[in-house]
Protein backbone atom coordinates (compact mmCIF):
# COMPACT_ATOMS: atom_id res chain seq x y z
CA UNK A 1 17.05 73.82 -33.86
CA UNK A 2 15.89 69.92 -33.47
CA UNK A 3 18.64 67.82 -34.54
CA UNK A 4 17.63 66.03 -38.11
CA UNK A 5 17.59 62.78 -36.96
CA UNK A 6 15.04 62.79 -34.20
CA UNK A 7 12.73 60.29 -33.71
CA UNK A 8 8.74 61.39 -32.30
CA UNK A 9 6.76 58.67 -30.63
CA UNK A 10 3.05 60.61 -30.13
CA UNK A 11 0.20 59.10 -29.19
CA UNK A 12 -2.79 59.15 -26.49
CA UNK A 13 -1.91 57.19 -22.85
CA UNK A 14 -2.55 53.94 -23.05
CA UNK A 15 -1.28 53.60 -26.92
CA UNK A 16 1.92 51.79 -25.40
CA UNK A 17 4.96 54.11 -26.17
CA UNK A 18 6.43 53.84 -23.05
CA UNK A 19 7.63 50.17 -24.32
CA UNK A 20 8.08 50.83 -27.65
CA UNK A 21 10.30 53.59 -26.95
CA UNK A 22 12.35 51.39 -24.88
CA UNK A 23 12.68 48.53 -27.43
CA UNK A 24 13.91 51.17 -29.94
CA UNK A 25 16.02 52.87 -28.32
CA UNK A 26 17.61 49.76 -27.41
CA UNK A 27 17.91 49.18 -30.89
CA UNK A 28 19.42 52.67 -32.03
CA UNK A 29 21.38 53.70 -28.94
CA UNK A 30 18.93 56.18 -28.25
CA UNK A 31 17.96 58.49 -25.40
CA UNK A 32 14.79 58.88 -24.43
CA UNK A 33 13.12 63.09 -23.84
CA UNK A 34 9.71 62.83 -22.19
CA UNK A 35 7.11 65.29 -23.85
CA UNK A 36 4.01 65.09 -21.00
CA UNK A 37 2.83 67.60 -19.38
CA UNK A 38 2.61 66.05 -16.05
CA UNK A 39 5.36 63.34 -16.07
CA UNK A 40 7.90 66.27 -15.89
CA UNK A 41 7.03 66.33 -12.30
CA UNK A 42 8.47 64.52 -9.68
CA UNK A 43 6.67 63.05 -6.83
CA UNK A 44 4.28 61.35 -8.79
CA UNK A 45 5.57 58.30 -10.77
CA UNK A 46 2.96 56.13 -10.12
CA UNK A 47 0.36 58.57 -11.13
CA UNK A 48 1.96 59.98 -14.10
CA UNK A 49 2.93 56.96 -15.47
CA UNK A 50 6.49 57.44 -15.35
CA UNK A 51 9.00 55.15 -17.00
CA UNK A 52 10.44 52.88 -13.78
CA UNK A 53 13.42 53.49 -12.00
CA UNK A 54 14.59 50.01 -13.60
CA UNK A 55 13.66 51.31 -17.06
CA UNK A 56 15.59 54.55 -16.74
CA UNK A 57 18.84 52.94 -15.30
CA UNK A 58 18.25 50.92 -18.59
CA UNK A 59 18.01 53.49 -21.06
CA UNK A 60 18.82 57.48 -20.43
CA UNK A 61 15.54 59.48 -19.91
CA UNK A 62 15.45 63.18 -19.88
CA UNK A 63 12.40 65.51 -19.19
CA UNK A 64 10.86 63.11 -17.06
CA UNK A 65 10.53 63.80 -13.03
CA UNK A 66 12.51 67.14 -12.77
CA UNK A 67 10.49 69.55 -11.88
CA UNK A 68 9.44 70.26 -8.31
CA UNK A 69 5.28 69.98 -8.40
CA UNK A 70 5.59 73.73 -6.87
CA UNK A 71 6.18 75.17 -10.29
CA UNK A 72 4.30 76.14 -12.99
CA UNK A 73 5.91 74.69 -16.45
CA UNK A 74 4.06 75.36 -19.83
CA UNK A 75 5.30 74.71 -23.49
CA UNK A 76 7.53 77.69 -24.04
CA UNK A 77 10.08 76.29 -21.24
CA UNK A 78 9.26 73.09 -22.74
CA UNK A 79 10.95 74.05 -26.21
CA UNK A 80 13.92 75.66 -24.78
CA UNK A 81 14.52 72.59 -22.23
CA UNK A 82 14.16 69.74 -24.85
CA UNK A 83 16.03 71.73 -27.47
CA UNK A 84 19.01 71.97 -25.13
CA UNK A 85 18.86 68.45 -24.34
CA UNK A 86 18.61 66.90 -27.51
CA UNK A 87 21.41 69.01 -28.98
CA UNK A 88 23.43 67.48 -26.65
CA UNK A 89 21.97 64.04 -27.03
CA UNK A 90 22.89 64.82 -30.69
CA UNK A 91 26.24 65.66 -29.66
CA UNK A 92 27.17 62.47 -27.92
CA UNK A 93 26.08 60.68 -31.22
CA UNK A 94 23.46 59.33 -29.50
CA UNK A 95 19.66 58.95 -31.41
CA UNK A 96 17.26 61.81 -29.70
CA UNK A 97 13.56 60.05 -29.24
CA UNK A 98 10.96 62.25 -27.95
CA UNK A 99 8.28 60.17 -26.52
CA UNK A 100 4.48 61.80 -24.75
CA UNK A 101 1.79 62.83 -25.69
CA UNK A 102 1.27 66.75 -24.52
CA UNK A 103 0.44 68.00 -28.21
CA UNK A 104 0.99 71.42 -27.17
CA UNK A 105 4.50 70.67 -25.98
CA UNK A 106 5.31 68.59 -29.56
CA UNK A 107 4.35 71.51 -31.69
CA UNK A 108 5.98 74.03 -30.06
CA UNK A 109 9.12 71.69 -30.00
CA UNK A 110 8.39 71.12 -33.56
CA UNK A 111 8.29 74.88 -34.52
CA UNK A 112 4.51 75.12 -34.68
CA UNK A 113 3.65 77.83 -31.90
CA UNK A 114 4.73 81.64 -31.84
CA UNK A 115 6.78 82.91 -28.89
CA UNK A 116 5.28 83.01 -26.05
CA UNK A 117 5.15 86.06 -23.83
CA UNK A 118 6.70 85.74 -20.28
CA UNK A 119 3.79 85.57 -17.55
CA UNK A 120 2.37 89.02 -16.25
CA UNK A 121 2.04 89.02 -12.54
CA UNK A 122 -0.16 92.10 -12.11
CA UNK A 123 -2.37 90.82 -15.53
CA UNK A 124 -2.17 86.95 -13.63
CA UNK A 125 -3.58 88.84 -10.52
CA UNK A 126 -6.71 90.87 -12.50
CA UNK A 127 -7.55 87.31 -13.74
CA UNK A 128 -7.52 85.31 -10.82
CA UNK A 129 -10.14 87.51 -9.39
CA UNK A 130 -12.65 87.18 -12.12
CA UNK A 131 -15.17 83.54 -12.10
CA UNK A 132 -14.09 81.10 -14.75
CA UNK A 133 -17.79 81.90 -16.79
CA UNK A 134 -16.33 85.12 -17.35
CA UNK A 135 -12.75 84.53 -18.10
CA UNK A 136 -14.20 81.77 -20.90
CA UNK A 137 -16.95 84.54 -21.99
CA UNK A 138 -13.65 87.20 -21.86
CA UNK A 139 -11.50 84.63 -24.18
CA UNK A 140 -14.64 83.94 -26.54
CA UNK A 141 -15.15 87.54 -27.22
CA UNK A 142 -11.04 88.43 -27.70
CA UNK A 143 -10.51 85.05 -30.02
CA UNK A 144 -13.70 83.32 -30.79
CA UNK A 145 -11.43 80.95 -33.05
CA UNK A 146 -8.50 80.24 -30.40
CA UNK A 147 -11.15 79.77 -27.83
CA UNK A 148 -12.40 76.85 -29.21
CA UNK A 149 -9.17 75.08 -28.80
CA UNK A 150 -8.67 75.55 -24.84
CA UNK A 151 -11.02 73.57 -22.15
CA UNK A 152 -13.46 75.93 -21.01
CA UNK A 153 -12.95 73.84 -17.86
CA UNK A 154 -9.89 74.09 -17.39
CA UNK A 155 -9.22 77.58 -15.47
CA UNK A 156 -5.40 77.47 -15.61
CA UNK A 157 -5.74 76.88 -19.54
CA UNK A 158 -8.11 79.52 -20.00
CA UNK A 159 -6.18 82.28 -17.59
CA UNK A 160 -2.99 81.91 -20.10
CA UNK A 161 -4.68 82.01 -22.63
CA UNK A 162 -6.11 84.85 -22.06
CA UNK A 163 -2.94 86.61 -21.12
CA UNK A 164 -1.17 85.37 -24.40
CA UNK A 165 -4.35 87.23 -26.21
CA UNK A 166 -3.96 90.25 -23.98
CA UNK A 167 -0.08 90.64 -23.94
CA UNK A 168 0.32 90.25 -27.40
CA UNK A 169 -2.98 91.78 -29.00
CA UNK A 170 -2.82 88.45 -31.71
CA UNK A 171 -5.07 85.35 -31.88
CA UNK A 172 -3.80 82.60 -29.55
CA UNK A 173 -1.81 80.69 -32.41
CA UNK A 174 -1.30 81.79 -35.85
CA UNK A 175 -0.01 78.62 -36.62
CA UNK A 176 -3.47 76.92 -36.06
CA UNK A 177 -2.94 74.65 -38.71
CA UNK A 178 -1.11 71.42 -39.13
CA UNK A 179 2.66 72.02 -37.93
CA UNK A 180 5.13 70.13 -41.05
CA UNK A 181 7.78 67.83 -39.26
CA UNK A 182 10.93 69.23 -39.87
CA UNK A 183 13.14 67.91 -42.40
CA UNK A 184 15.24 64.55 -41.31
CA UNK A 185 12.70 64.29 -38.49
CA UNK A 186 10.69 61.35 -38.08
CA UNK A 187 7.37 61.67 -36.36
CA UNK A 188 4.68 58.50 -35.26
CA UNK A 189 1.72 58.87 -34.37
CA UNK A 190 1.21 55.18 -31.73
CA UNK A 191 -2.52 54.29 -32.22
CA UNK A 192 -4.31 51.31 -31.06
CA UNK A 193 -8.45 50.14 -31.37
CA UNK A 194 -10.68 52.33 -29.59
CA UNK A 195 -11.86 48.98 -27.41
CA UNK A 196 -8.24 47.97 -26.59
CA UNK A 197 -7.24 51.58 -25.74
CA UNK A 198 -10.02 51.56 -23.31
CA UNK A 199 -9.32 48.37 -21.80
CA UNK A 200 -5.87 49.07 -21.41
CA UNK A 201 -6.53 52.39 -19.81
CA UNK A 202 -8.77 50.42 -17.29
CA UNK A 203 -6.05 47.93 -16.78
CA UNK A 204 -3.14 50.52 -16.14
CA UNK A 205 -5.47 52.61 -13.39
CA UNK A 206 -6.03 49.17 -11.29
CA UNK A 207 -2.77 48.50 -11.75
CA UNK A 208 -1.71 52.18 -10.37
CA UNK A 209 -4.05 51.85 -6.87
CA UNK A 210 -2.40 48.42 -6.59
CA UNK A 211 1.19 49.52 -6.91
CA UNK A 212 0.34 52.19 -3.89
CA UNK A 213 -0.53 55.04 -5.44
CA UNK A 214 -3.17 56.03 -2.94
CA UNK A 215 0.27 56.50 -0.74
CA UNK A 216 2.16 58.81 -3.19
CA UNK A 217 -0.85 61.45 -3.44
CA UNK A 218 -0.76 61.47 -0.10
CA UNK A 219 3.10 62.24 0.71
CA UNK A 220 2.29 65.15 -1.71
CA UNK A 221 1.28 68.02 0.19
CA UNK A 222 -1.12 70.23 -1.33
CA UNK A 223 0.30 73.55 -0.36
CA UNK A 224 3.23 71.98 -2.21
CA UNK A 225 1.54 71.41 -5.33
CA UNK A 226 1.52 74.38 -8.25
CA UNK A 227 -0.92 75.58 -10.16
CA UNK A 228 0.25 73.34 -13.34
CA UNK A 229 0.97 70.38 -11.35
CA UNK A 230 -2.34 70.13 -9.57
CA UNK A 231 -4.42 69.65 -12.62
CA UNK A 232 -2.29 65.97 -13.08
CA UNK A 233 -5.31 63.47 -14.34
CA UNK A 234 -7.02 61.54 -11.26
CA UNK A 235 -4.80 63.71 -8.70
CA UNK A 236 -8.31 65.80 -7.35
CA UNK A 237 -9.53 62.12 -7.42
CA UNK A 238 -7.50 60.49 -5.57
CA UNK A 239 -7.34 63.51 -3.08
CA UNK A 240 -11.43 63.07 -2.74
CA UNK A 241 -10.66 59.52 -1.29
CA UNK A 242 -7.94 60.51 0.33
CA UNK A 243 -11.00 62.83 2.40
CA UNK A 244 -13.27 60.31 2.77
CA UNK A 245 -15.58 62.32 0.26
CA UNK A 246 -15.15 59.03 -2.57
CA UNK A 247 -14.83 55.23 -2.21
CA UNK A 248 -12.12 53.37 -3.70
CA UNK A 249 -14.19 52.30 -6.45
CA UNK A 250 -15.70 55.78 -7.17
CA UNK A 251 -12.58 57.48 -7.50
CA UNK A 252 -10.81 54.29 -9.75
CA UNK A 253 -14.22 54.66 -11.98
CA UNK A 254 -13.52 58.29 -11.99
CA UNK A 255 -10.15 58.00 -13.34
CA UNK A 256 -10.78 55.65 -15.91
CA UNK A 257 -13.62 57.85 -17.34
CA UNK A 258 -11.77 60.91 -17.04
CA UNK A 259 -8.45 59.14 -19.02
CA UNK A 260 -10.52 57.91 -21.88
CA UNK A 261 -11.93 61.50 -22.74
CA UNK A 262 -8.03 62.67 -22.31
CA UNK A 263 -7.01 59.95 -24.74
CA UNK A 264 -9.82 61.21 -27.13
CA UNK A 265 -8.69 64.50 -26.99
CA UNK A 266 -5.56 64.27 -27.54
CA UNK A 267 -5.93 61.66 -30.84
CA UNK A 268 -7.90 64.48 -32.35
CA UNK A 269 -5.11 66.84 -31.62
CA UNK A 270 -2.83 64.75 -33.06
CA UNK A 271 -4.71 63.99 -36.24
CA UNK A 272 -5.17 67.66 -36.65
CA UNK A 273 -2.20 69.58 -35.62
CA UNK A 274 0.54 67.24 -36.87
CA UNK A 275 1.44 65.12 -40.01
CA UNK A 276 2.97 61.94 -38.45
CA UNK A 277 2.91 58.57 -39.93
CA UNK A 278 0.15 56.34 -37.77
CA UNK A 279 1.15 53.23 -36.36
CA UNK A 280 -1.07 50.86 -35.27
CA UNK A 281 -0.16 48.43 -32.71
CA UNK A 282 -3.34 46.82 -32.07
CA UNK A 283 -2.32 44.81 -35.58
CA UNK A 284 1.04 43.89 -34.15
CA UNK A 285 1.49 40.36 -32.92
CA UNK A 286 5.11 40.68 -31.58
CA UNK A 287 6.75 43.63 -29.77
CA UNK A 288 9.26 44.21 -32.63
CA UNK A 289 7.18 44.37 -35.41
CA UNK A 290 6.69 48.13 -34.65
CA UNK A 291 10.31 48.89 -33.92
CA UNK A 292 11.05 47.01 -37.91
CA UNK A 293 8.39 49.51 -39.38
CA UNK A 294 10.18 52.18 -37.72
CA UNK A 295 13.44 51.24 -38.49
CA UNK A 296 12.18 50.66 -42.15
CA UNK A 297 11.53 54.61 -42.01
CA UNK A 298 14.17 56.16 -40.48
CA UNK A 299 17.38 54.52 -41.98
């Protein structure tokens, strides 16, 4: 079970919970459990926008680049990893703060998702063979409801899903619906103006080709890169450069397009699936004010 006094800093990339995170749990003697999908991995800290090496000697970070990019990772091995490690966060008397903003990963933390079934090798096989028009056209017709949730572009998406469907002969979530916040557990949703998010999310991808991220991509061999792993935002991208099949600018514009829609996406998640209390940084004219409003909250 999530220890009661939990802390949830959600949002979409750009928002700014990286710093806010830090700040608080500076404040509360926190430690910090990533909840993205992508900055689990390691080998990609530029990319994945990964606290720094100076911010985690600063502050304890868990979650965050420990998983070899070889492996596949989803949200059921997300819930049983962060519960583990915020028991024992819990148990140092330490302040748990779960910071990211992988929506699937929060509500099945937060007690929002059935179990998942274990992946099917022979039923992973059958799937892999078919084109992704008819593995969307295959989910549609199983779950028309469910479907609508899951990318139709997405193939690795739409291949689990489909196996959850299959394995277990239910709809993809029962729990479709808003997921409550457990009780003594504070959830935020980080929000900022739709023109600042944008120009922040423009600002951090210049900021990631100028701190060498063209390099990183490139140290990470493809063969070496799983299935869950690969679909990191602006990692194809960067790749296509890498080739000489993009310019510099191309694949930065790329990135920056691509990264807005994500941040889109995953505010409407958010305002959907989960009842957190919205905080808005864009009206915040020093660093702390946030950290007092949360502080106001949880006690």
């Amino acid at each position: 079970m999530i220890p009661a006094e939990t802390i949830v800093l959600a949002g979409p990339t750009g928002a700014g919970k990286t710093s806010l995170s830090l700040l608080l749990a500076k404040r509360l003697g926190g430690e910090i459990v990533g909840a993205d999908a992508f900055q689990i991995y390691m080998g990609l800290p530029i990319l994945t926008a990964q606290p720094t090496l100076k911010q985690r000697a600063e502050i304890p970070h868990h979650l965050v680049g420990c998983v070899d990019p070889s492996e596949s990772y989803d949200a059921a091995r997300y819930r049983r990893d962060a519960l583990e490690v915020l028991q024992a966060i819990s148990a140092r008397g330490n302040r748990p703060i779960v910071v990211g903003g992988t929506g699937l990963y929060l509500k099945a933390l937060l007690g929002g998702l059935d179990e998942l079934p274990p992946r099917d090798p022979d039923l992973r096989e059958e799937l892999a063979a078919l084109e992704l028009p008819t593995l969307v056209a295959r989910l549609h017709a199983l779950d028309p409801e469910g479907a609508s949730s899951v990318d139709p572009a997405n193939r690795r998406r739409v291949e689990r899903a489909l196996e959850i469907v299959m394995l277990t002969g239910r709809p993809l979530d029962r729990g479709a619906g808003r997921v409550a916040t457990p009780a003594g557990v504070h959830g935020f949703l980080i929000t900022r103006d739709r023109e600042e998010i944008t120009a922040r999310i423009a600002a951090n991808v210049a900021a990631m080709f100028a701190q060498g991220v063209e390099e990183e991509v490139a140290a990470l061999p493809e063969e070496s890169t799983g299935s869950t792993a690969s679909k990191t935002l602006g990692l194809a991208d960067i790749r296509a450069l890498l080739r000489g099949e993009a310019s510099r600018a191309e694949c930065i514009t790329r990135i920056a397009v691509a990264t807005r829609r994500y941040a889109k996406r995953q505010m409407t998640w958010f305002r959907h699936q989960h009842d957190f209390l919205t905080l808005d940084l864009s009206s915040a004219g020093d660093p702390e004010e946030p950290v007092e409003a949360i502080l106001k909250r949880v006690g």
